[in-house]
C-alpha atoms as a PDB file:
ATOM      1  CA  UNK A   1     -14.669 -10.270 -55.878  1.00  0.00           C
ATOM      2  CA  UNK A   2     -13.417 -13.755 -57.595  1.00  0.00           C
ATOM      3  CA  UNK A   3     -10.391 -12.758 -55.479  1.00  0.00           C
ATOM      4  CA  UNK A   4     -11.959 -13.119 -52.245  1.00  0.00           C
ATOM      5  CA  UNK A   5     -13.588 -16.044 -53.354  1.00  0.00           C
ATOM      6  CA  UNK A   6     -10.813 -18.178 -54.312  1.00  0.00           C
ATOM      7  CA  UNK A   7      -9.158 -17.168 -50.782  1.00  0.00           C
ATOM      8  CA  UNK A   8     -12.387 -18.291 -48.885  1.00  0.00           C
ATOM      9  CA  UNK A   9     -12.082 -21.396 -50.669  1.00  0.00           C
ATOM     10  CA  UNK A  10      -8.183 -21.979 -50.202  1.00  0.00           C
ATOM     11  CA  UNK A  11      -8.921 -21.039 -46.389  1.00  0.00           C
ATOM     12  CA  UNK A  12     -11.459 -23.730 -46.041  1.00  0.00           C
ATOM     13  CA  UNK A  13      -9.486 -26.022 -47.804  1.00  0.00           C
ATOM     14  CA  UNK A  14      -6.601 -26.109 -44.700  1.00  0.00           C
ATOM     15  CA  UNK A  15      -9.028 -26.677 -42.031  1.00  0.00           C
ATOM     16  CA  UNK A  16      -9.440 -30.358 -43.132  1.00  0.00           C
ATOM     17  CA  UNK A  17      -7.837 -32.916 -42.204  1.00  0.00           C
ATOM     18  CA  UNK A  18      -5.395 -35.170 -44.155  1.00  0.00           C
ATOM     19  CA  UNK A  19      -4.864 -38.882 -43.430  1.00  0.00           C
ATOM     20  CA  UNK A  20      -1.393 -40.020 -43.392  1.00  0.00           C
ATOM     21  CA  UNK A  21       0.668 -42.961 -43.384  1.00  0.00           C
ATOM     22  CA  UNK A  22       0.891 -45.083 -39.987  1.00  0.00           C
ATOM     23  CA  UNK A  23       3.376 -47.720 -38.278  1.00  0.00           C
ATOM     24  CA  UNK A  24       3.048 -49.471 -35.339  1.00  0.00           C
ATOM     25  CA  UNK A  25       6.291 -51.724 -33.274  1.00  0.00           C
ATOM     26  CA  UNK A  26       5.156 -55.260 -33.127  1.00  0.00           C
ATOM     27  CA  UNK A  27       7.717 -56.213 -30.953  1.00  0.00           C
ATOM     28  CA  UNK A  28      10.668 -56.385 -33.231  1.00  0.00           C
ATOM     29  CA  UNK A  29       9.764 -54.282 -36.341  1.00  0.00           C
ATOM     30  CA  UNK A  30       7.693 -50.874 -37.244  1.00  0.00           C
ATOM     31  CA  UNK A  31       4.753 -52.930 -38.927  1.00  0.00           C
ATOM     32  CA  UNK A  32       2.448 -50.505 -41.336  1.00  0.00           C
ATOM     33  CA  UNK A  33      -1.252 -49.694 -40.837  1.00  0.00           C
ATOM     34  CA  UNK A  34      -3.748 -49.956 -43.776  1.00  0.00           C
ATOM     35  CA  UNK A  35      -5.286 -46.730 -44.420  1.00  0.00           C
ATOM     36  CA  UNK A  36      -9.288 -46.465 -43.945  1.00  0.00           C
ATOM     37  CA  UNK A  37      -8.648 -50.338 -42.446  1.00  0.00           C
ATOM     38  CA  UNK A  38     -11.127 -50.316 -39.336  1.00  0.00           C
ATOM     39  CA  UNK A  39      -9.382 -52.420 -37.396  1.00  0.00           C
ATOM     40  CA  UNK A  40      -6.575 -50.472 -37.763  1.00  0.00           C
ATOM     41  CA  UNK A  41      -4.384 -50.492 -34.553  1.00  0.00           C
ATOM     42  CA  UNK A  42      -4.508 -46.278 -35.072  1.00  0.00           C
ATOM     43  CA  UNK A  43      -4.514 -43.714 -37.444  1.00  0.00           C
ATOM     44  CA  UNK A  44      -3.261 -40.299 -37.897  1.00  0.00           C
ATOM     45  CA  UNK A  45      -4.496 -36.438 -39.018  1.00  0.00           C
ATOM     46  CA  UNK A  46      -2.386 -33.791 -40.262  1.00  0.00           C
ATOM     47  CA  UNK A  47      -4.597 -30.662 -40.490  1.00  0.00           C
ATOM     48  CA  UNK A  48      -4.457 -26.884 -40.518  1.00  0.00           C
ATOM     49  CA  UNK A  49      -1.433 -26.565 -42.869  1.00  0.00           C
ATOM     50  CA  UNK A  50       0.073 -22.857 -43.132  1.00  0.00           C
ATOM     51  CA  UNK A  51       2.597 -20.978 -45.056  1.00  0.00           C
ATOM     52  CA  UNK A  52       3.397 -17.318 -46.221  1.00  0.00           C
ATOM     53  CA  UNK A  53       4.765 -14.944 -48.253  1.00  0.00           C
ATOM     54  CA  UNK A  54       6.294 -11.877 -47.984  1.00  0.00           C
ATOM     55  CA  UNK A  55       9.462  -9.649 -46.800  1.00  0.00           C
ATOM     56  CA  UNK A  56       8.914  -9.757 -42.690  1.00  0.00           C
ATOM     57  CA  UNK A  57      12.067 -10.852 -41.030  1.00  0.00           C
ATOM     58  CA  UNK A  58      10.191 -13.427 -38.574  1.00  0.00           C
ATOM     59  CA  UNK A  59       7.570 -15.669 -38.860  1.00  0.00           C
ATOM     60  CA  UNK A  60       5.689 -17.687 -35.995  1.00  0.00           C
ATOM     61  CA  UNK A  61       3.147 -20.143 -36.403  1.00  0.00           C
ATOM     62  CA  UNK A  62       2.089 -22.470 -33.006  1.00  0.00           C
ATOM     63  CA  UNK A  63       2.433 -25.617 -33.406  1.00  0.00           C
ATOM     64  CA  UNK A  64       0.914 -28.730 -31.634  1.00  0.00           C
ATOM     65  CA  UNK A  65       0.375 -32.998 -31.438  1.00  0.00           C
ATOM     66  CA  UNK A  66      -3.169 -34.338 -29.945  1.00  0.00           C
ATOM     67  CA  UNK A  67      -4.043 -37.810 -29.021  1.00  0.00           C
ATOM     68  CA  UNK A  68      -7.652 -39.275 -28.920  1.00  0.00           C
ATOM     69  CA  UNK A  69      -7.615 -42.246 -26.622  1.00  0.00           C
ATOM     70  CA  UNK A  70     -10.646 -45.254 -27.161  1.00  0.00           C
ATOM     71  CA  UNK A  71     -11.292 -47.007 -24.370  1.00  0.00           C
ATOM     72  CA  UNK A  72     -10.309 -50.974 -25.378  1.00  0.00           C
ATOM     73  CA  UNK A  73     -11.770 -53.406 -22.679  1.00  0.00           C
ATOM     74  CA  UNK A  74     -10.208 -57.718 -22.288  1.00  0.00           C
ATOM     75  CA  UNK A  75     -12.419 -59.956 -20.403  1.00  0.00           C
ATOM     76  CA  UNK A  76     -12.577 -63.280 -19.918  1.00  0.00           C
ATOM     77  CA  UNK A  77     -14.561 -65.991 -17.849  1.00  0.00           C
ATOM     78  CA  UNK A  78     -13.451 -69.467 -17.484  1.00  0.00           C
ATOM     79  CA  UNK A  79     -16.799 -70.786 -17.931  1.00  0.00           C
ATOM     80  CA  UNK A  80     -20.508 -70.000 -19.391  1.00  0.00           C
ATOM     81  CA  UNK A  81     -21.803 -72.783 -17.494  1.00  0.00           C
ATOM     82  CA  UNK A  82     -22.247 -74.849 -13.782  1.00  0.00           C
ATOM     83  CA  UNK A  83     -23.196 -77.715 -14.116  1.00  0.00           C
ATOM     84  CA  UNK A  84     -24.245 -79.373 -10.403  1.00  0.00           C
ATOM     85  CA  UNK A  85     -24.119 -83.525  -9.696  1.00  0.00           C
ATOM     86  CA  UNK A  86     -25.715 -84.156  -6.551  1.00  0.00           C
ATOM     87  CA  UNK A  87     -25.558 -87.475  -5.055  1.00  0.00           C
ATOM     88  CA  UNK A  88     -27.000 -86.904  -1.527  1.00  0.00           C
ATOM     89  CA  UNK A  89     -29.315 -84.488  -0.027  1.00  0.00           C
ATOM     90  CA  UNK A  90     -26.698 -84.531   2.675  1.00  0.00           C
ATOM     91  CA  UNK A  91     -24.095 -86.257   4.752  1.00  0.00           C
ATOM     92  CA  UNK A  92     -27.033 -88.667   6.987  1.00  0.00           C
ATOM     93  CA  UNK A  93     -29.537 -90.308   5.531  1.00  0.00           C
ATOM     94  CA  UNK A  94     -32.374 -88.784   7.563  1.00  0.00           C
ATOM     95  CA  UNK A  95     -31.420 -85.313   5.985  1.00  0.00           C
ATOM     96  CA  UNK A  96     -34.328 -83.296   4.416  1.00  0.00           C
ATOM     97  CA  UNK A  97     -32.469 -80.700   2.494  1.00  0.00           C
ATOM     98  CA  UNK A  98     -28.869 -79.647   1.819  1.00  0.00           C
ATOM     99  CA  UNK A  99     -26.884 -76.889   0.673  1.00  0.00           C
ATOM    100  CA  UNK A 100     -23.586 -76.810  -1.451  1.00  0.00           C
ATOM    101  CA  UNK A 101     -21.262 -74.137  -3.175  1.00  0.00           C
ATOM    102  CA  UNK A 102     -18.864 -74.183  -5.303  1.00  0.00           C
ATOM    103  CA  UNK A 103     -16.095 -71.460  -7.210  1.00  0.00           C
ATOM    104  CA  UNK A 104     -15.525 -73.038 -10.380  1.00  0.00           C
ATOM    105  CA  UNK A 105     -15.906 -69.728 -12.758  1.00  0.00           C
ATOM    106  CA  UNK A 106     -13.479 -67.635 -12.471  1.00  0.00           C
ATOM    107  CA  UNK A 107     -13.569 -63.838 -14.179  1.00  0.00           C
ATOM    108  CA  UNK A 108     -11.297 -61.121 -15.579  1.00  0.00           C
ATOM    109  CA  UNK A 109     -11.539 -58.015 -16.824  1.00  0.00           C
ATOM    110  CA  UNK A 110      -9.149 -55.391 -18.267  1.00  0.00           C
ATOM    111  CA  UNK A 111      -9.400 -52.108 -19.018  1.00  0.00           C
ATOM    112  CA  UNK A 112      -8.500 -48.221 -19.495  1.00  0.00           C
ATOM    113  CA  UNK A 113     -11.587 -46.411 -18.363  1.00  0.00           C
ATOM    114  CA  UNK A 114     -14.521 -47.625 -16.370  1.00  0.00           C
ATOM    115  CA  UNK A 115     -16.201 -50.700 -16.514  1.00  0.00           C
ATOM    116  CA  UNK A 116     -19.921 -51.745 -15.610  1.00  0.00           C
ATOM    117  CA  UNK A 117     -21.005 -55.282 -15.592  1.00  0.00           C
ATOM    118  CA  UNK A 118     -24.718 -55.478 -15.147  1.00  0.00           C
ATOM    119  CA  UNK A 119     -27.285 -58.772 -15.072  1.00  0.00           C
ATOM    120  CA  UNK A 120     -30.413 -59.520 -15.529  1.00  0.00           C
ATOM    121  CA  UNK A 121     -32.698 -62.988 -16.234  1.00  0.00           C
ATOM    122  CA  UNK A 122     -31.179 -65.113 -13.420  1.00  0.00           C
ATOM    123  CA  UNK A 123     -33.698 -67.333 -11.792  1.00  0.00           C
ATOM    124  CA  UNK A 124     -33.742 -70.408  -9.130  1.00  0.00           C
ATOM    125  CA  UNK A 125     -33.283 -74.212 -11.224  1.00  0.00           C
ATOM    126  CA  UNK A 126     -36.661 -75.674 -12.060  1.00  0.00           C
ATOM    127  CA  UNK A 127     -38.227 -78.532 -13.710  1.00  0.00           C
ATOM    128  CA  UNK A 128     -41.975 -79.118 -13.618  1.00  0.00           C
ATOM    129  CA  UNK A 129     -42.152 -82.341 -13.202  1.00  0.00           C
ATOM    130  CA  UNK A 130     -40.369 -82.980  -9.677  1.00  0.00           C
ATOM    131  CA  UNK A 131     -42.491 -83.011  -6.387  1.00  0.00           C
ATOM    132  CA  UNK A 132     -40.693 -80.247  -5.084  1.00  0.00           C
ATOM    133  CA  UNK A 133     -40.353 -78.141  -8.882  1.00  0.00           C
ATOM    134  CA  UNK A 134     -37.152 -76.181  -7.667  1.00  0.00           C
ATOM    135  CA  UNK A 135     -33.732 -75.665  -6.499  1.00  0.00           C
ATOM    136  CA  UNK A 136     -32.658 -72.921  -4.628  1.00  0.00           C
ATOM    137  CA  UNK A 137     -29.527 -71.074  -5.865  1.00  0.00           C
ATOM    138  CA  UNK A 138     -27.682 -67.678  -4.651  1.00  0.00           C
ATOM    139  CA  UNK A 139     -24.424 -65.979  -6.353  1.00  0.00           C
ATOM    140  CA  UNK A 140     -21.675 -64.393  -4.452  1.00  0.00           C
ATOM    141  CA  UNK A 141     -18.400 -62.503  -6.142  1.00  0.00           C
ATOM    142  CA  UNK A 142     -15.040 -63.006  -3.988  1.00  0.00           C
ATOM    143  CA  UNK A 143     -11.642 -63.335  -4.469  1.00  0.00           C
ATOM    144  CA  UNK A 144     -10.934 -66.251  -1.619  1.00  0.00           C
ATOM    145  CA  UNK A 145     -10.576 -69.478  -1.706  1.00  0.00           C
ATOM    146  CA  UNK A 146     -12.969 -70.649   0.791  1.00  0.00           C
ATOM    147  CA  UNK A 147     -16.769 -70.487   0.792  1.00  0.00           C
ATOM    148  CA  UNK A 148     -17.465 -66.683   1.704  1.00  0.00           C
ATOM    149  CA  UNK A 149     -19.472 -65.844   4.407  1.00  0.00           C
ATOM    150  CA  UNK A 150     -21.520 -62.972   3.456  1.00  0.00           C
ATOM    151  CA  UNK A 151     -22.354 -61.577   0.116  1.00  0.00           C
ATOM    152  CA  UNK A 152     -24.623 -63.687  -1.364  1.00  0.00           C
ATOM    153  CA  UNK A 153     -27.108 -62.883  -3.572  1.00  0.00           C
ATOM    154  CA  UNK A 154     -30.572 -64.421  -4.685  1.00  0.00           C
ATOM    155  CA  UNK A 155     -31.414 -64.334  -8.487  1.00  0.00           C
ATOM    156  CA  UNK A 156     -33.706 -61.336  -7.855  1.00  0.00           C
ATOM    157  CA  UNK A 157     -30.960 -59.169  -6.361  1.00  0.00           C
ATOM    158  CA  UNK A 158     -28.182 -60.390  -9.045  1.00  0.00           C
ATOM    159  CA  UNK A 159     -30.765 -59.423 -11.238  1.00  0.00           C
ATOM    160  CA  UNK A 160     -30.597 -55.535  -9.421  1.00  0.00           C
ATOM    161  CA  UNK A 161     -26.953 -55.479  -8.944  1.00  0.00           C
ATOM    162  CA  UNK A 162     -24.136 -53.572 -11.056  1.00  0.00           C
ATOM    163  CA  UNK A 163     -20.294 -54.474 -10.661  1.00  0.00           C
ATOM    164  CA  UNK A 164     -18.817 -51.195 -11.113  1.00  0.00           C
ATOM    165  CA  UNK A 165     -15.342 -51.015 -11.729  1.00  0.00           C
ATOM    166  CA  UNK A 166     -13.810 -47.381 -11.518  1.00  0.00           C
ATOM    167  CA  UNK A 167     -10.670 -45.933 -13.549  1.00  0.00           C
ATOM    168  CA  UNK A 168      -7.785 -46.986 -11.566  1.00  0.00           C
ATOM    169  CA  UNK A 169      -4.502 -48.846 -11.626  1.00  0.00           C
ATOM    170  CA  UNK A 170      -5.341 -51.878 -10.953  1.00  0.00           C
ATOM    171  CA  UNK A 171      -7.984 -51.870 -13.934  1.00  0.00           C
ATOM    172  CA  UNK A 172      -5.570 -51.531 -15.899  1.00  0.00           C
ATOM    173  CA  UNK A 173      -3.371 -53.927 -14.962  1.00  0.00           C
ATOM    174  CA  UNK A 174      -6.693 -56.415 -14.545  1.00  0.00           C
ATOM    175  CA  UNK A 175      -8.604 -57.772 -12.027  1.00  0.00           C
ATOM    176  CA  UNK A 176      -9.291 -61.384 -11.447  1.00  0.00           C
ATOM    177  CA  UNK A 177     -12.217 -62.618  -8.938  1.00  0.00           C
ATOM    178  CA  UNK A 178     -14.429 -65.774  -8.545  1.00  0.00           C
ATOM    179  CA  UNK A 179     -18.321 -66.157  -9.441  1.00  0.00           C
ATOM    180  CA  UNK A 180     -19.584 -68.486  -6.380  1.00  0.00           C
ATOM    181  CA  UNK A 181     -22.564 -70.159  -6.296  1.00  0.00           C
ATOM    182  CA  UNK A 182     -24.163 -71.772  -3.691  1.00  0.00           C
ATOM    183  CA  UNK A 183     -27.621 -74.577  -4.007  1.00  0.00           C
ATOM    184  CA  UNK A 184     -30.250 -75.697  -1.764  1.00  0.00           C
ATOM    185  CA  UNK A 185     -31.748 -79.348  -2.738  1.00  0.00           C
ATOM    186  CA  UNK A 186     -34.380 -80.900  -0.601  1.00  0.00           C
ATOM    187  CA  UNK A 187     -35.500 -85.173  -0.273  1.00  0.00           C
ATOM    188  CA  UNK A 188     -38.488 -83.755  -2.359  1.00  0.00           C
ATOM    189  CA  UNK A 189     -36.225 -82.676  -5.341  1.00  0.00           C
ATOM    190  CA  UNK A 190     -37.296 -86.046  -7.950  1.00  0.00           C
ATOM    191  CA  UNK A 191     -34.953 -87.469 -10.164  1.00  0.00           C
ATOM    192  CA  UNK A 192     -34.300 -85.232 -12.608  1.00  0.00           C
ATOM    193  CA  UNK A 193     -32.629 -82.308 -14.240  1.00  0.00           C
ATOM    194  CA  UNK A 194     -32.630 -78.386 -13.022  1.00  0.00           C
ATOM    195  CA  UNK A 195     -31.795 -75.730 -14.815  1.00  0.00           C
ATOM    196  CA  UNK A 196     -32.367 -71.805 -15.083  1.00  0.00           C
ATOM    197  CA  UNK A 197     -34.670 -72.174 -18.046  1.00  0.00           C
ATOM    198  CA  UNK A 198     -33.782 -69.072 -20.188  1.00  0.00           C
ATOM    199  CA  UNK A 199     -30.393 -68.813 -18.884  1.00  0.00           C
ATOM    200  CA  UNK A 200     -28.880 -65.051 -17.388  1.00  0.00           C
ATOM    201  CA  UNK A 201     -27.554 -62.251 -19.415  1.00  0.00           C
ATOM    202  CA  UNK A 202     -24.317 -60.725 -18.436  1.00  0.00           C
ATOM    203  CA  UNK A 203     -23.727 -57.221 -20.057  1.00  0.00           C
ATOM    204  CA  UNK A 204     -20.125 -55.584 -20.102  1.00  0.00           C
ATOM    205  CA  UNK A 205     -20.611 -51.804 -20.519  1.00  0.00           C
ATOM    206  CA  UNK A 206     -17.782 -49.173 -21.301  1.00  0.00           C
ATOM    207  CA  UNK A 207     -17.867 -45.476 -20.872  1.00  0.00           C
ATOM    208  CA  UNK A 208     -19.699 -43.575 -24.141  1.00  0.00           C
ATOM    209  CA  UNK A 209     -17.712 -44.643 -27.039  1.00  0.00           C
ATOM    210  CA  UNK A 210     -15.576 -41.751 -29.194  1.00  0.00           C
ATOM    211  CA  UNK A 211     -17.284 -40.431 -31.554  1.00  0.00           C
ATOM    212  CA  UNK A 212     -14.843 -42.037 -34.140  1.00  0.00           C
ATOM    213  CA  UNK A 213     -15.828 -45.360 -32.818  1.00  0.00           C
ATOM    214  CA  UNK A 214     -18.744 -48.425 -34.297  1.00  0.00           C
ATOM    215  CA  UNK A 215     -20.205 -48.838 -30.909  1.00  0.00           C
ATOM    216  CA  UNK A 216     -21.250 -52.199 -31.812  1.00  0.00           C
ATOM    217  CA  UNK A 217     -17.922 -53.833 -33.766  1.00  0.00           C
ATOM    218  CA  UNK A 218     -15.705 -51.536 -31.959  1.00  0.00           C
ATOM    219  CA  UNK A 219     -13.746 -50.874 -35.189  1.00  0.00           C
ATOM    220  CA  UNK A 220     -13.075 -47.283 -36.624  1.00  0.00           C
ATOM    221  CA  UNK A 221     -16.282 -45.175 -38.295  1.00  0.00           C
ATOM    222  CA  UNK A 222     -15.126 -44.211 -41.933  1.00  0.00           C
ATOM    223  CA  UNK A 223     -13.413 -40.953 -42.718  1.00  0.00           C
ATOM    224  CA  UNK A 224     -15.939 -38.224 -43.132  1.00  0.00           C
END
């Protein structure tokens, strides 16, 4: 009986897995990876070791190499912020209200897997204190150079509106685009400043993380 025992335990002991040693090519030389480091570029399992012993003439054992793949996402946006100057109402005098646009942001994103951008608290400029309390402002996503002419969306519908970006090619060589945004002032607009009070959230969302993965620093989970 203490026989089968201590093979039970022997047999459970080669089902775990045993961290190993790690490089990675920075370029010019193999650079090593700190073990349990969760920032770690990678890191690597040897598991289910074998072995035997006795007079057969041949011996088989299957062999194989695995690869778990974390989705990694880059972004960037060349600015947080528009910040509007308005001189005129419009080109005459006798002009009651105007509209301007502008493509100053510009966006990127980068990825190996699917990408969701979502957004929600937009609102139209406002200050309380101006005869007419608001300005007008839409948001359009385009890749010209020229005002576009359709696509434009009101606060409320960026506010209902999800930028998917599907597994493909040219995710993951990265996609650039423009943020427009386009105003409407009136001659009843005071002297004074605008501004979306509370400011908009913009949420980047990745596929369900691995299960090896801190969903919120992105880093490895320790080794269980």
């Amino acid at each position: 009986m203490k026989k089968i025992g201590l093979l039970i335990a022997v047999l459970a002991t080669l089902v775990l897995a045993a961290q190993v040693d790690t490089w990675y090519w920075d370029g010019s030389q193999w650079v090593k990876n700190i073990l349990n480091d969760p920032y770690a570029l990678a890191r690597l399992f040897s598991q289910y070791p074998t072995g035997g012993a006795c007079n057969k003439q041949t011996w088989t054992f299957t062999f194989r190499a695995k690869a778990s793949m974390a989705q990694w996402v880059e972004w960037a946006i060349t600015g947080a912020e528009w910040k509007w100057q308005i001189r005129k109402v419009g080109p005459n005098l006798c002009d009651t209200s105007g509209f301007y646009c502008g493509d100053c942001i510009g966006m990127y994103v980068k990825s190996n897997y699917y990408v969701d951008l979502t957004f929600s608290g937009f609102g139209n400029l406002y200050n309380g204190s101006s005869i007419d309390q608001w300005i007008e402002i839409w948001y359009a996503f385009a890749e010209t150079n020229t005002p576009p002419s359709t696509g434009w969306m009101t606060p409320e519908e960026l506010n209902a509106y999800t930028m998917h970006f599907g597994d493909s090619q040219a995710l993951h060589n990265g996609i650039s685009w423009k943020w427009w945004n386009k105003i409407h002032v009136t001659n009843c607009n005071s002297y004074c400043e605008y501004e979306d009070i509370d400011g908009g959230t913009v949420t980047i969302s990745l596929a369900p993380v691995k299960p090896y993965i801190d969903p919120a620093t992105g880093g490895f989970l320790p080794v269980q």
